[in-house]
N, C-alpha and C. Protein backbone atom coordinates (compact mmCIF):
# COMPACT_ATOMS: atom_id res chain seq x y z
N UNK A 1 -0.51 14.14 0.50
CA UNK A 1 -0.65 12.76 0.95
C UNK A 1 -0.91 11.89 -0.27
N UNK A 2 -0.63 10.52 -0.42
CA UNK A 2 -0.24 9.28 -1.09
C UNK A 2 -2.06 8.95 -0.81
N UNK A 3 -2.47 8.34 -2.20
CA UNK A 3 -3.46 7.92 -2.77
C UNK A 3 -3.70 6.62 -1.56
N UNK A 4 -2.89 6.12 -1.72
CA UNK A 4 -2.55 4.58 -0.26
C UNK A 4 -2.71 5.11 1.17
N UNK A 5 -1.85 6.32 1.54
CA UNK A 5 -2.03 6.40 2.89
C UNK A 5 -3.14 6.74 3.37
N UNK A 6 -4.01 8.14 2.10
CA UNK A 6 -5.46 8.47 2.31
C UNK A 6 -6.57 6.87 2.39
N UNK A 7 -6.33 6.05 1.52
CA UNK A 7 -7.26 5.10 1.96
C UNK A 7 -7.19 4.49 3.12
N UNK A 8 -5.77 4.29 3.78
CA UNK A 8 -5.61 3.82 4.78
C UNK A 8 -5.82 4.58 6.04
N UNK A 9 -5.99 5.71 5.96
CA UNK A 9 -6.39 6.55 7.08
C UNK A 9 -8.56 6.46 7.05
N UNK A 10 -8.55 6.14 5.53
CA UNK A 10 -9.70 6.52 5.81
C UNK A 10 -10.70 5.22 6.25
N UNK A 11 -9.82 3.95 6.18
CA UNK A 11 -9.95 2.61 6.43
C UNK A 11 -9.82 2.61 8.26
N UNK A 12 -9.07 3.16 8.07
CA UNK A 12 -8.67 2.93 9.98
C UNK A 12 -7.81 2.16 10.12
N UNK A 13 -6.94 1.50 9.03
CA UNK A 13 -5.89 0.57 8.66
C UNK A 13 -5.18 1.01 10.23
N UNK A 14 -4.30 0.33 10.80
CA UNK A 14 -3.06 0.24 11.55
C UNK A 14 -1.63 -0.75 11.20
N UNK A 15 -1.06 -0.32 11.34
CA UNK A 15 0.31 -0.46 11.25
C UNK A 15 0.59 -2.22 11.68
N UNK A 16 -0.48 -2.39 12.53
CA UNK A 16 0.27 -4.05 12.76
C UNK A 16 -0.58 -4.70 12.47
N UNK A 17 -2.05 -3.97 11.42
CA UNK A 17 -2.66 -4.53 10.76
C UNK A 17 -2.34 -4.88 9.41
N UNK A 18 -1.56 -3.93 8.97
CA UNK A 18 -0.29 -4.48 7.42
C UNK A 18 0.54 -4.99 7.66
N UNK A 19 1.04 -5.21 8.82
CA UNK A 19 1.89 -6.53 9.39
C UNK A 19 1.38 -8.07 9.32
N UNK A 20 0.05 -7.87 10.11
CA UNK A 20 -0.45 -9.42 10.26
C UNK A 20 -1.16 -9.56 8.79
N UNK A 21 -1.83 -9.15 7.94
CA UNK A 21 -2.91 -8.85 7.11
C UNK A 21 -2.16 -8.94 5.65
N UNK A 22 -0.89 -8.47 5.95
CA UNK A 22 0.26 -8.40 4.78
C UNK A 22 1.57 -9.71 5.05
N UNK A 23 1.48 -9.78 5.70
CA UNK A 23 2.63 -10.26 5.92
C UNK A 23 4.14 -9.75 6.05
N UNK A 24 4.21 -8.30 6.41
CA UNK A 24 4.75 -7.36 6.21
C UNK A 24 6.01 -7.54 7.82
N UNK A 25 7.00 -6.63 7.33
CA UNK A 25 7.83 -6.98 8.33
C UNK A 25 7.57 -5.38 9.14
N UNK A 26 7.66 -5.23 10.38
CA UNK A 26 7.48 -3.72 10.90
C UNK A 26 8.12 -2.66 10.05
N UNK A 27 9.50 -2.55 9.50
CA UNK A 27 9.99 -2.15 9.12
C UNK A 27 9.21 -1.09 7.75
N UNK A 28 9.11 -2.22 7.12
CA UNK A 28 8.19 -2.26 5.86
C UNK A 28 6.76 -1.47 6.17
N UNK A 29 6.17 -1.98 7.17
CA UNK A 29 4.69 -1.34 7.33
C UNK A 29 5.11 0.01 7.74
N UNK A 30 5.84 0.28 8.23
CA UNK A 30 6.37 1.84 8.73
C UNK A 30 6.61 2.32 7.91
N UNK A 31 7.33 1.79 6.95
CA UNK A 31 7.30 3.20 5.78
C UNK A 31 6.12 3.06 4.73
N UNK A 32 5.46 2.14 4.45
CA UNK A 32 3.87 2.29 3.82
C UNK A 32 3.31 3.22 4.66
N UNK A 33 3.24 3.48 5.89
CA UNK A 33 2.46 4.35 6.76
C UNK A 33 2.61 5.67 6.66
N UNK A 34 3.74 5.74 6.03
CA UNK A 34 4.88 7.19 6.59
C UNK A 34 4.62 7.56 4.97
N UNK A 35 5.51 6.87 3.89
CA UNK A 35 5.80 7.14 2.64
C UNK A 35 5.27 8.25 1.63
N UNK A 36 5.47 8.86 0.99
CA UNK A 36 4.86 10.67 0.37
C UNK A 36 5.16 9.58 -1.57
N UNK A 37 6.40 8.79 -1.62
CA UNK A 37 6.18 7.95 -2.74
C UNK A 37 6.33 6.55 -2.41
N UNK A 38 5.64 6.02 -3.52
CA UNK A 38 5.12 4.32 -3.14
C UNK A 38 6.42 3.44 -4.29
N UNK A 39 6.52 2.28 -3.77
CA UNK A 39 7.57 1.68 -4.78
C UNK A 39 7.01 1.36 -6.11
N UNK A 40 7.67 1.01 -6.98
CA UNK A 40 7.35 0.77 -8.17
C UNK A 40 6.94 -0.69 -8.14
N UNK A 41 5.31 -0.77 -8.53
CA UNK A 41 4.67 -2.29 -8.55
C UNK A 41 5.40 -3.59 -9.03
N UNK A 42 6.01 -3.16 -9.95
CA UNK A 42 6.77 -4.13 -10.71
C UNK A 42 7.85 -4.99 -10.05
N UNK A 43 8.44 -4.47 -9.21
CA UNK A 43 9.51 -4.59 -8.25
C UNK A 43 8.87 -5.37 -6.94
N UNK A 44 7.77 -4.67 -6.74
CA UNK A 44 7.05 -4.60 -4.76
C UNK A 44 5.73 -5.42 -5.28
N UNK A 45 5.79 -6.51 -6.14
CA UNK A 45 4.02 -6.56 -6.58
C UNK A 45 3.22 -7.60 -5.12
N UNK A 46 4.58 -8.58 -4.71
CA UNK A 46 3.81 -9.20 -3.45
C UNK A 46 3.58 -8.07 -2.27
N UNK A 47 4.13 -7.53 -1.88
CA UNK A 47 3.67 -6.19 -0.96
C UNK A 47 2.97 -5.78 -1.57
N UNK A 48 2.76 -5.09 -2.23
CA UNK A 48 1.56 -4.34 -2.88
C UNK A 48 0.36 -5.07 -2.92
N UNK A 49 0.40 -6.20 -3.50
CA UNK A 49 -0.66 -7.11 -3.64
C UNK A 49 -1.27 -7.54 -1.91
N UNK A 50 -0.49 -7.53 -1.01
CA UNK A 50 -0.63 -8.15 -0.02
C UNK A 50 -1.65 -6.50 1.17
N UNK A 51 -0.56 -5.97 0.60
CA UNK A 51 -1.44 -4.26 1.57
C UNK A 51 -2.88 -3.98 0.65
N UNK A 52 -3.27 -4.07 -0.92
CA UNK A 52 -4.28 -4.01 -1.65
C UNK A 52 -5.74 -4.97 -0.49
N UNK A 53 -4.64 -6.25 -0.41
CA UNK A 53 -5.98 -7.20 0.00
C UNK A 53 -6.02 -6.62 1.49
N UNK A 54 -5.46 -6.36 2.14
CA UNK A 54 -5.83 -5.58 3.82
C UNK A 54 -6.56 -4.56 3.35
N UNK A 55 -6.59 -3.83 2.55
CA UNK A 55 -7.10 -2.32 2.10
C UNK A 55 -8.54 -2.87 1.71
N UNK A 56 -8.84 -3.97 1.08
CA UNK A 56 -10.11 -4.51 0.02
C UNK A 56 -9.78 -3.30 -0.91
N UNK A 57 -9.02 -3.53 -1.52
CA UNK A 57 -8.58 -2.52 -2.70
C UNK A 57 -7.80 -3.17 -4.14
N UNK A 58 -7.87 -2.25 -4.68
CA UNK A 58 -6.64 -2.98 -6.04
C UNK A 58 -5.54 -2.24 -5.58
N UNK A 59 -4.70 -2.92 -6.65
CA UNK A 59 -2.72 -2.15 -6.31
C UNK A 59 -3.18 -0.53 -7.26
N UNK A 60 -4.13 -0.51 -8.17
CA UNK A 60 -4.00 0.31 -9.31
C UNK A 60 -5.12 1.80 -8.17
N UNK A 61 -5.74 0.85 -7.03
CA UNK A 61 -6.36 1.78 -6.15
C UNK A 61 -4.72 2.61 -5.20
N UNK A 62 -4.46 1.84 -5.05
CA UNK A 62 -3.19 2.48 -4.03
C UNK A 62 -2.58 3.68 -4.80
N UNK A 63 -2.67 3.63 -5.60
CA UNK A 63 -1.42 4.66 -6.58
C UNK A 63 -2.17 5.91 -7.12
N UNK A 64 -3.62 5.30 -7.26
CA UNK A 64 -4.59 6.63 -7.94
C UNK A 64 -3.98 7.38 -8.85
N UNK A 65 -4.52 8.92 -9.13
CA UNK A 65 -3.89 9.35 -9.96
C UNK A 65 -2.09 9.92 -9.40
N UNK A 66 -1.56 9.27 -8.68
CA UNK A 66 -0.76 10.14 -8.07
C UNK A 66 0.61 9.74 -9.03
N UNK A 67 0.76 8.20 -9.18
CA UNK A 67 1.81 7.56 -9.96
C UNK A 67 0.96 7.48 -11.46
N UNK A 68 2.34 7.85 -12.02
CA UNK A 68 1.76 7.53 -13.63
C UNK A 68 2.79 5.96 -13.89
N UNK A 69 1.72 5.37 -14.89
CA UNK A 69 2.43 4.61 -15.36
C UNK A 69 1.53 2.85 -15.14
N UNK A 70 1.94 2.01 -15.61
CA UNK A 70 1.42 0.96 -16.14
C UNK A 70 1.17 -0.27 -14.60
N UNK A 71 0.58 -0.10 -13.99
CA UNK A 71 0.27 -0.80 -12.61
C UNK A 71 -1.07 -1.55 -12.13
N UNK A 72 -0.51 -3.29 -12.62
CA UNK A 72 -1.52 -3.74 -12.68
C UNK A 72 -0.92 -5.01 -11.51
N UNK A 73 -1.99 -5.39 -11.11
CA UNK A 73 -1.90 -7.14 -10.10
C UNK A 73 -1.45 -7.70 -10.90
């Protein structure tokens, strides 16, 4: 399991809570929910940024040690 989905399970996050909370389209929150790899920040930084603040987390929390590489807000 994904550094993101463990917080979000351990949050109690729901699915149409990264919808309303993110601004996220269903689509989108379904595979944050589902996902084993996360997109590359650089690319996804308003999603990312947007599921971080539903989480009370950073983007650099979502990724933990799981992604290497340079991932900042």
């Amino acid at each position: 399991m994904n550094k993101a989905r463990q917080i979000i399970r351990t949050k109690g996050i729901t699915e149409g809570q990264l919808i309303d909370g993110a601004g996220l389209s269903s689509v989108t929150a379904k595979k944050i929910m589902t996902a084993d790899n996360w997109p590359d920040p650089k690319t996804y930084s308003m999603t990312l940024r947007g599921v971080a603040k539903v989480l009370g987390v950073t983007v650099d929390d979502l990724y933990g040690d799981n992604n290497k590489g340079d991932h900042h807000e």
